[in-house]
PDB file of N, CA and C in Angstrom:
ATOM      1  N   UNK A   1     100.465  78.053  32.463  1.00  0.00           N
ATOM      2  CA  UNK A   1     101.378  77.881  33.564  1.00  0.00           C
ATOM      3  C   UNK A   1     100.964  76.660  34.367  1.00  0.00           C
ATOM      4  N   UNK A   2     102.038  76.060  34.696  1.00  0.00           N
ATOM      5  CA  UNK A   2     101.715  74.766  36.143  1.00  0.00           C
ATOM      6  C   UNK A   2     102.772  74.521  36.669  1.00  0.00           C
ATOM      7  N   UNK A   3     102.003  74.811  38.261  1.00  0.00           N
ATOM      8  CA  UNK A   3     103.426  74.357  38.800  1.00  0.00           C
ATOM      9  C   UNK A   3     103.102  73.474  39.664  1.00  0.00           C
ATOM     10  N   UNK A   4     103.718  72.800  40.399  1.00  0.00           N
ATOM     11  CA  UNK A   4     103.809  71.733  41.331  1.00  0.00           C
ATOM     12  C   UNK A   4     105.228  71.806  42.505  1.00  0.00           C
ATOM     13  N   UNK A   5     104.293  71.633  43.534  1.00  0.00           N
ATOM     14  CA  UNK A   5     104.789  72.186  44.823  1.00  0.00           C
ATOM     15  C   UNK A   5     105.856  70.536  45.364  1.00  0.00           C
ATOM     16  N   UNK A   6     106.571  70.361  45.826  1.00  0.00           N
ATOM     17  CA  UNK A   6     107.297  69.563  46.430  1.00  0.00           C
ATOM     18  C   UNK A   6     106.867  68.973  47.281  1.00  0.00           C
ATOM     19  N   UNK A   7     106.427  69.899  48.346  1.00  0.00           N
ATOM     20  CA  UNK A   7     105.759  69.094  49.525  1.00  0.00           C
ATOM     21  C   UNK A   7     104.765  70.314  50.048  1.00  0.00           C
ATOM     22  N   UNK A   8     103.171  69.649  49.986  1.00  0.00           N
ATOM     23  CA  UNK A   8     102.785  71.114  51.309  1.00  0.00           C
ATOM     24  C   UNK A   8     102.301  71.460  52.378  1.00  0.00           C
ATOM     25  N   UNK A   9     103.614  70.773  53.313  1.00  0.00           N
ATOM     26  CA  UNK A   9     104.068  70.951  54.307  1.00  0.00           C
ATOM     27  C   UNK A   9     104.912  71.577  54.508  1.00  0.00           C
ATOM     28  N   UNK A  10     105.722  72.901  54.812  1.00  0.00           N
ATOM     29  CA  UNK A  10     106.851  73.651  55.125  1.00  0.00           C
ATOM     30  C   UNK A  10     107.151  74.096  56.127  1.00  0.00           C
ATOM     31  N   UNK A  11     108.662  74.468  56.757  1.00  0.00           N
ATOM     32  CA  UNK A  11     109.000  74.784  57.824  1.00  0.00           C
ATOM     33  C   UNK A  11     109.412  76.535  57.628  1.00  0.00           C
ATOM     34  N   UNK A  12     110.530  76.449  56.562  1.00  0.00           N
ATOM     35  CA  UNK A  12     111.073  78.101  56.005  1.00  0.00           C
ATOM     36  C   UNK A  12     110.483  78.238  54.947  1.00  0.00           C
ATOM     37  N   UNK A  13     110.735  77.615  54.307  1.00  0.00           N
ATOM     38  CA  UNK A  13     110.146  77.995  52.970  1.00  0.00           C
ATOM     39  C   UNK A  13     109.664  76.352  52.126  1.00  0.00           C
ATOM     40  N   UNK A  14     109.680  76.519  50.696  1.00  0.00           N
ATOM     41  CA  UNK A  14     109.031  75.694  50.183  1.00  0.00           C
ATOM     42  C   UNK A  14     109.777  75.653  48.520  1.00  0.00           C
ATOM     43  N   UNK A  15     109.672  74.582  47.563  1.00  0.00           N
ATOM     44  CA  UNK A  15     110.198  74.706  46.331  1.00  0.00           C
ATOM     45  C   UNK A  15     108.905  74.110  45.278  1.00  0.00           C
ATOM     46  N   UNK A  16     108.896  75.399  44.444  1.00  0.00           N
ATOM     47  CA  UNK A  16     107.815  75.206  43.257  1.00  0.00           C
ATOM     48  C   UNK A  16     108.589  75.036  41.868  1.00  0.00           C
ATOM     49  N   UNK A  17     108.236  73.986  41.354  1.00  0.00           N
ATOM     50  CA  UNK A  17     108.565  73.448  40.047  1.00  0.00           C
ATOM     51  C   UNK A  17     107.811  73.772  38.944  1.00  0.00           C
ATOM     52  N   UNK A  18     108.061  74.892  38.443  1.00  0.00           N
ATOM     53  CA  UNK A  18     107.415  75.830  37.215  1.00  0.00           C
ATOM     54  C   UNK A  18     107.801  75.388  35.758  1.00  0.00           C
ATOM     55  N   UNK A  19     106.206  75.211  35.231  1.00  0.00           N
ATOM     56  CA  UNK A  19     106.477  74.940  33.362  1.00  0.00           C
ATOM     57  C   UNK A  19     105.088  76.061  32.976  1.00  0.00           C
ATOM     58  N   UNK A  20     105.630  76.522  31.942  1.00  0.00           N
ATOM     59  CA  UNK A  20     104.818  77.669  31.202  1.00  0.00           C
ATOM     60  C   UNK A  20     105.653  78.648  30.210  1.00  0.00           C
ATOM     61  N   UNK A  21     104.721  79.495  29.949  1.00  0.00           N
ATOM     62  CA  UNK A  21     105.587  80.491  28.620  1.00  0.00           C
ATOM     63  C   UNK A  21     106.890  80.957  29.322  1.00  0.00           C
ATOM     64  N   UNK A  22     107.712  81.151  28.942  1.00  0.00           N
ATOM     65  CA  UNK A  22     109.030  82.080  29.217  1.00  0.00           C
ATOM     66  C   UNK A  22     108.798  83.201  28.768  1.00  0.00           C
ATOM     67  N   UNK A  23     109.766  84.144  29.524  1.00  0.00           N
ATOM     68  CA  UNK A  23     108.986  85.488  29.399  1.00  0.00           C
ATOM     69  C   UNK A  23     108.371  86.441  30.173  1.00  0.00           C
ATOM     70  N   UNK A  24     107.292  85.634  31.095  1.00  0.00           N
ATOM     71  CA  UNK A  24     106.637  86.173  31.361  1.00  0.00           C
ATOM     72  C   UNK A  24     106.867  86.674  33.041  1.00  0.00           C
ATOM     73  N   UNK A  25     106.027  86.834  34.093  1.00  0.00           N
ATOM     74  CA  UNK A  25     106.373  87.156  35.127  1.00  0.00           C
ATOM     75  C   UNK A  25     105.564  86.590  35.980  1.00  0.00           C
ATOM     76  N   UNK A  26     106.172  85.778  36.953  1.00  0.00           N
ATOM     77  CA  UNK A  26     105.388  85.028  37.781  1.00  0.00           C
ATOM     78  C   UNK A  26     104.940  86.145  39.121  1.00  0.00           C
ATOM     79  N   UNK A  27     103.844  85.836  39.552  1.00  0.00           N
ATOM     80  CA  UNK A  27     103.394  86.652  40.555  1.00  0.00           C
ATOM     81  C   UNK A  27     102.799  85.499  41.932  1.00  0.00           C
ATOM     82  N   UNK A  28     103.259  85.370  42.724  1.00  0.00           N
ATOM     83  CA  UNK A  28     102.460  84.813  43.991  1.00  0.00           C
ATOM     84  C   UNK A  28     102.214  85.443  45.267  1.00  0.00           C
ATOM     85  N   UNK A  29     101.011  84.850  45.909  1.00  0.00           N
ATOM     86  CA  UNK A  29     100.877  85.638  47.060  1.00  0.00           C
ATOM     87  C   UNK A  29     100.663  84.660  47.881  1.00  0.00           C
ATOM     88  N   UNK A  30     101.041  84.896  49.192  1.00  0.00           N
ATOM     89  CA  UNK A  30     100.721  83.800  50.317  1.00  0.00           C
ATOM     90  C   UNK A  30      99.724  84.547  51.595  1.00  0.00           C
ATOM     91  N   UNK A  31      98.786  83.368  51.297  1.00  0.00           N
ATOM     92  CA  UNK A  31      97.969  84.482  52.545  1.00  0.00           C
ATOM     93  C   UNK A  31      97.527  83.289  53.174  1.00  0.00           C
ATOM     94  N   UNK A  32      97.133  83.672  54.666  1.00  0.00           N
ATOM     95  CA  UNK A  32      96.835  82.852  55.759  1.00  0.00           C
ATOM     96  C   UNK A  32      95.699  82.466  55.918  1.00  0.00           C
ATOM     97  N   UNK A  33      95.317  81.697  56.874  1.00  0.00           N
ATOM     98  CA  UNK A  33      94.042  81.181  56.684  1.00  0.00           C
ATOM     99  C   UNK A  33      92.473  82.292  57.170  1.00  0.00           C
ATOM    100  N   UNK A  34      92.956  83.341  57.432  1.00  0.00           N
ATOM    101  CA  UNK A  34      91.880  84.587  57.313  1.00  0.00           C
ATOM    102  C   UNK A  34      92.315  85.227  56.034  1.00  0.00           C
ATOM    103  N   UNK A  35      92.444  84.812  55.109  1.00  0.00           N
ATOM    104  CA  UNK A  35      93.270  85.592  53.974  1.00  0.00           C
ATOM    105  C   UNK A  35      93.914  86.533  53.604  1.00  0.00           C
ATOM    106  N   UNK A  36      94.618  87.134  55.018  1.00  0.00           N
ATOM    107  CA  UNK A  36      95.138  88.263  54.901  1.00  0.00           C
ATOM    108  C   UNK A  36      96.649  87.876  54.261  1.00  0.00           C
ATOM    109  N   UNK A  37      97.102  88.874  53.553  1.00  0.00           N
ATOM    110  CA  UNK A  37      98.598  88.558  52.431  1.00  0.00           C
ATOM    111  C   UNK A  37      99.389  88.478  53.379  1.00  0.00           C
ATOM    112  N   UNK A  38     100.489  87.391  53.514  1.00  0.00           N
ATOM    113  CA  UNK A  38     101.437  87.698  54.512  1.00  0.00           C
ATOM    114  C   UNK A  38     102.870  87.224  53.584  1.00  0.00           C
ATOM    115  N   UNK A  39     103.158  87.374  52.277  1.00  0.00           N
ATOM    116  CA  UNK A  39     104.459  87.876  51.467  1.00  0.00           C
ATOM    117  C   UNK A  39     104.040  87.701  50.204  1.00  0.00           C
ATOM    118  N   UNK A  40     104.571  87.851  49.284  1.00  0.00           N
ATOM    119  CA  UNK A  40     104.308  88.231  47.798  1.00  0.00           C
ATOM    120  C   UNK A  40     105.856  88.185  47.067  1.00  0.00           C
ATOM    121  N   UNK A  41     105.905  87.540  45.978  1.00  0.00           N
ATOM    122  CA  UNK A  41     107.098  87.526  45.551  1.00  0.00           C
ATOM    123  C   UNK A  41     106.815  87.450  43.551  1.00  0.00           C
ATOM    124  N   UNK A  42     107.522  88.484  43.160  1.00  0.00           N
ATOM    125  CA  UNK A  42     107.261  88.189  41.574  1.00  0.00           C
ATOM    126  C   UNK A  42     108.733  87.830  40.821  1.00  0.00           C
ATOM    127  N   UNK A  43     108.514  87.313  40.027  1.00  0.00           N
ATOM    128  CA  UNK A  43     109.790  86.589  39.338  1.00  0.00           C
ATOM    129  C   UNK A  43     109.418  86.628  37.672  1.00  0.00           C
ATOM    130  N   UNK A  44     110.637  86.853  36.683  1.00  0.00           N
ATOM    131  CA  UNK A  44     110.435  86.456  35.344  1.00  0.00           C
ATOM    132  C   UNK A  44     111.056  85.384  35.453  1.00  0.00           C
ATOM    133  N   UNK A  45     110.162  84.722  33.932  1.00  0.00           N
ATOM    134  CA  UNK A  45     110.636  83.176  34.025  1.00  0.00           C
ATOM    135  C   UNK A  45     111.564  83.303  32.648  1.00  0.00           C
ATOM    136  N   UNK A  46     112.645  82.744  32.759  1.00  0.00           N
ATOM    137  CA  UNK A  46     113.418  82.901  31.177  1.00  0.00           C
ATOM    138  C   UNK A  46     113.444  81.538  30.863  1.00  0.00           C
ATOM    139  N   UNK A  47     112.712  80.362  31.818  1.00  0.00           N
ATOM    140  CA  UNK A  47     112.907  79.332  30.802  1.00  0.00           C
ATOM    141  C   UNK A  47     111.723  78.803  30.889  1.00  0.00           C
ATOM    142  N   UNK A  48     111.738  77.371  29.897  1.00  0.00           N
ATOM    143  CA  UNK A  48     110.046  76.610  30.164  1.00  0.00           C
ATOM    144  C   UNK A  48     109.979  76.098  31.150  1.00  0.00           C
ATOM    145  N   UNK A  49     110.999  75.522  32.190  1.00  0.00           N
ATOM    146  CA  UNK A  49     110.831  74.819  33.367  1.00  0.00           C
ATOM    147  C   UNK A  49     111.591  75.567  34.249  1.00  0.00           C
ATOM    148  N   UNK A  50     110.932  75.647  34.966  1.00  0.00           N
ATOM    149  CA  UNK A  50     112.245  75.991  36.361  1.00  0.00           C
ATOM    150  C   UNK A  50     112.162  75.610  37.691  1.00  0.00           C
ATOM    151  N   UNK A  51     112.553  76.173  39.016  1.00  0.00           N
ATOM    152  CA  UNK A  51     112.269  75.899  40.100  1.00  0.00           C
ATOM    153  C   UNK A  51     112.543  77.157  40.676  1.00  0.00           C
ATOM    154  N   UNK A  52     111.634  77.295  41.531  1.00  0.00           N
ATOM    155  CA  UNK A  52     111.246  78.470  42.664  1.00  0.00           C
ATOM    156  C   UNK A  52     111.219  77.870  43.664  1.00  0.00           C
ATOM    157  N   UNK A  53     112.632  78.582  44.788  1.00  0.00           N
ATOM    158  CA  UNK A  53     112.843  78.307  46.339  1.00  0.00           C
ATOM    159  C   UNK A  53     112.276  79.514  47.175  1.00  0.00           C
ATOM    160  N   UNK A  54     111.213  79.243  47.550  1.00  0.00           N
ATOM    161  CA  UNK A  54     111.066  80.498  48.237  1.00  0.00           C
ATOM    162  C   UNK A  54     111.195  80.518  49.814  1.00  0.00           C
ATOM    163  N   UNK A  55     112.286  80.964  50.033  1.00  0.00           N
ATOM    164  CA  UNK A  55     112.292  80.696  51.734  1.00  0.00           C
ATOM    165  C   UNK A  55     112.276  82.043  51.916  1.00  0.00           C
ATOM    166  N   UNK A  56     112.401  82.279  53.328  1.00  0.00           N
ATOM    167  CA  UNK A  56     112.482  83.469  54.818  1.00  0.00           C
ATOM    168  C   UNK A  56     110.453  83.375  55.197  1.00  0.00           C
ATOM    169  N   UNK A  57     110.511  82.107  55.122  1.00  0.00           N
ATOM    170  CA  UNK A  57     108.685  82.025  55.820  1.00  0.00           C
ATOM    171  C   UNK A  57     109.167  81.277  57.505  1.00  0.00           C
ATOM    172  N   UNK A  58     110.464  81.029  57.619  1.00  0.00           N
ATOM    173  CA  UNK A  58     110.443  81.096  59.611  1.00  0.00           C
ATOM    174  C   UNK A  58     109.609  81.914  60.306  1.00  0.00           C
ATOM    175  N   UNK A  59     109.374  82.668  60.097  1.00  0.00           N
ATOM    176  CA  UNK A  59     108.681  84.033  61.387  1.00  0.00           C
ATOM    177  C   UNK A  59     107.052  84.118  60.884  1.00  0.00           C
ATOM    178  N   UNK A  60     106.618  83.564  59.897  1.00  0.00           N
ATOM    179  CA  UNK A  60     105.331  83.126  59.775  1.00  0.00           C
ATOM    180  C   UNK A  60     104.845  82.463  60.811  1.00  0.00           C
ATOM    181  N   UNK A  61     103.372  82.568  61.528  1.00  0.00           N
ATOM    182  CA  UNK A  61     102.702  81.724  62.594  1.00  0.00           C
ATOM    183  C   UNK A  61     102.524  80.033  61.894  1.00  0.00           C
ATOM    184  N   UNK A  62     102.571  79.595  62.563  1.00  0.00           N
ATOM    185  CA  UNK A  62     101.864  77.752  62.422  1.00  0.00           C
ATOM    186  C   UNK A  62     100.452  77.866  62.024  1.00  0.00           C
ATOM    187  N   UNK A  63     100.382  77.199  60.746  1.00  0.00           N
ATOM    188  CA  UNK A  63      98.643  77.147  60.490  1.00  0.00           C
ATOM    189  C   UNK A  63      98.765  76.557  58.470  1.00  0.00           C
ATOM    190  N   UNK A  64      97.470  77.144  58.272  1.00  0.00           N
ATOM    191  CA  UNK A  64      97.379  76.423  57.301  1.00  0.00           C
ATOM    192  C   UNK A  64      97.607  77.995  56.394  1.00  0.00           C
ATOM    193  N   UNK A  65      97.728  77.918  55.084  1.00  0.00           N
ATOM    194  CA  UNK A  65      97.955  79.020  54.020  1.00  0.00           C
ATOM    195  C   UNK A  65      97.639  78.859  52.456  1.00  0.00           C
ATOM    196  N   UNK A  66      97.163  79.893  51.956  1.00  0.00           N
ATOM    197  CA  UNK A  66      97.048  79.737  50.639  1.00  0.00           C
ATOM    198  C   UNK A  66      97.786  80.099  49.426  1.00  0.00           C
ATOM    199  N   UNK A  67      98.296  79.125  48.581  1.00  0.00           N
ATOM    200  CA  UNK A  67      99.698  80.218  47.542  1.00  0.00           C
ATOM    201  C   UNK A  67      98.495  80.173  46.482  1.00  0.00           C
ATOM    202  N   UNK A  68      98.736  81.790  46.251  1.00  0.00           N
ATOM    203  CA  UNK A  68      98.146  81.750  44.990  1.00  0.00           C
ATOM    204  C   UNK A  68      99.087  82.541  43.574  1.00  0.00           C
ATOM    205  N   UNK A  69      98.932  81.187  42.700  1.00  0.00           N
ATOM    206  CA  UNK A  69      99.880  82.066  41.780  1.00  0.00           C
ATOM    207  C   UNK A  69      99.545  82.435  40.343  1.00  0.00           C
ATOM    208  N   UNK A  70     100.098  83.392  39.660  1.00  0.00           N
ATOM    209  CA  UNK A  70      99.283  83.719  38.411  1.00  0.00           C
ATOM    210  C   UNK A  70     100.585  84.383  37.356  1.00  0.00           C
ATOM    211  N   UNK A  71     100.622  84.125  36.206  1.00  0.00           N
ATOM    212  CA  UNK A  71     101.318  84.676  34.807  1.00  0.00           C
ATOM    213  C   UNK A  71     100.443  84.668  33.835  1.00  0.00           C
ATOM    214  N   UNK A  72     100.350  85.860  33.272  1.00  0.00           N
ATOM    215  CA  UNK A  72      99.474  86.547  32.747  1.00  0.00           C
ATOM    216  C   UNK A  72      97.859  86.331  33.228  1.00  0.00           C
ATOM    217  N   UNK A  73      97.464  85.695  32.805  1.00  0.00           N
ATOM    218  CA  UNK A  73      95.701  85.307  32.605  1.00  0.00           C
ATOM    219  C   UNK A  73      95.570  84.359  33.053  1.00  0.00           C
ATOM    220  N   UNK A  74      96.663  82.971  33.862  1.00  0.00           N
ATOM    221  CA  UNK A  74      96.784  81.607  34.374  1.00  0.00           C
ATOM    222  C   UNK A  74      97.057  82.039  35.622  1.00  0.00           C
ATOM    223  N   UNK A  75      95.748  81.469  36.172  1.00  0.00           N
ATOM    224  CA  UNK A  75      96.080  81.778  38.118  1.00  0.00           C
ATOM    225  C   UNK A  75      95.700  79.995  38.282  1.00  0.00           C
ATOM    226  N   UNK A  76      96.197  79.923  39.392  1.00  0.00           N
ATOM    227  CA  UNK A  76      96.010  78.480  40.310  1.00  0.00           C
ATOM    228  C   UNK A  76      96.393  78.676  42.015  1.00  0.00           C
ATOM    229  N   UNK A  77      95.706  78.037  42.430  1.00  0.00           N
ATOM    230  CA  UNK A  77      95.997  77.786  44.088  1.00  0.00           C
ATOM    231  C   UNK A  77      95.975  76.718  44.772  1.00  0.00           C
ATOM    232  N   UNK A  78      96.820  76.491  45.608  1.00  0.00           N
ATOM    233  CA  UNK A  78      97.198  75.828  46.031  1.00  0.00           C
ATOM    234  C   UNK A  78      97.247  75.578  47.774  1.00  0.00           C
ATOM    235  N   UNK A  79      96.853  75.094  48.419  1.00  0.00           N
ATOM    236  CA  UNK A  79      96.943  74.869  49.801  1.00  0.00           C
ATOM    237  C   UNK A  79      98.362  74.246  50.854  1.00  0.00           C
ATOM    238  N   UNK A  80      98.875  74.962  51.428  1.00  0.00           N
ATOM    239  CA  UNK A  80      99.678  74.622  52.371  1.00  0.00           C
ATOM    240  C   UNK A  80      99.694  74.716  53.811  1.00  0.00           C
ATOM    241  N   UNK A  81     100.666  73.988  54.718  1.00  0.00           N
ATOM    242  CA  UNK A  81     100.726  73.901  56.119  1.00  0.00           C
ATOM    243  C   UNK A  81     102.114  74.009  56.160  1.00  0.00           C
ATOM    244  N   UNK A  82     102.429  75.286  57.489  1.00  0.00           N
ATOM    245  CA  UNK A  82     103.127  75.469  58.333  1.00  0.00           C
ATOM    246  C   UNK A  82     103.606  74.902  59.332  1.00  0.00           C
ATOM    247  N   UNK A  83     104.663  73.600  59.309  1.00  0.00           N
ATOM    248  CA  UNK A  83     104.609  73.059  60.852  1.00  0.00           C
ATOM    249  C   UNK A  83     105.566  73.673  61.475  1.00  0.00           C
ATOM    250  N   UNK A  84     106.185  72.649  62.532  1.00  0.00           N
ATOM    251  CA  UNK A  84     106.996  72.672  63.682  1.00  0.00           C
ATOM    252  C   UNK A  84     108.238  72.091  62.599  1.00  0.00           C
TER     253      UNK A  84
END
């Protein structure tokens, strides 16, 4: 799996550009900078590329965050910021 984030900087949400097996089921978690989980979203992927919009992160606090994402046995993380 790899994906690549657009920008990571976000206001609502954010868009991830996914290549990996099809098939399978994407899993991410977003947690804050004390690492507590603050949303989780899982998705199957039916193709080799795709794109993931994940918005309703408005009511999230301002700060920094961690996406971490994983299909099957392929995890990666990634660092983001919350602005204004």
């Amino acid at each position: 799996m790899f994906a690549k984030i657009k920008s990571p900087v976000f206001i609502d949400g954010f868009r991830l550009e996914l290549s990996g097996p099809k098939g399978n089921c994407l899993r991410g978690i977003l947690r804050d900078d004390n690492g507590s989980i603050c949303r989780t979203i899982e998705k199957d992927i039916a193709l080799d590329s795709e794109e993931l919009n994940w918005t309703g992160l408005n009511d999230l606090p301002y700060g920094r965050y961690t996406l971490e994402l994983s299909q099957g046995e392929d995890e990666m993380k990634m660092h983001l910021v919350k602005r204004v």
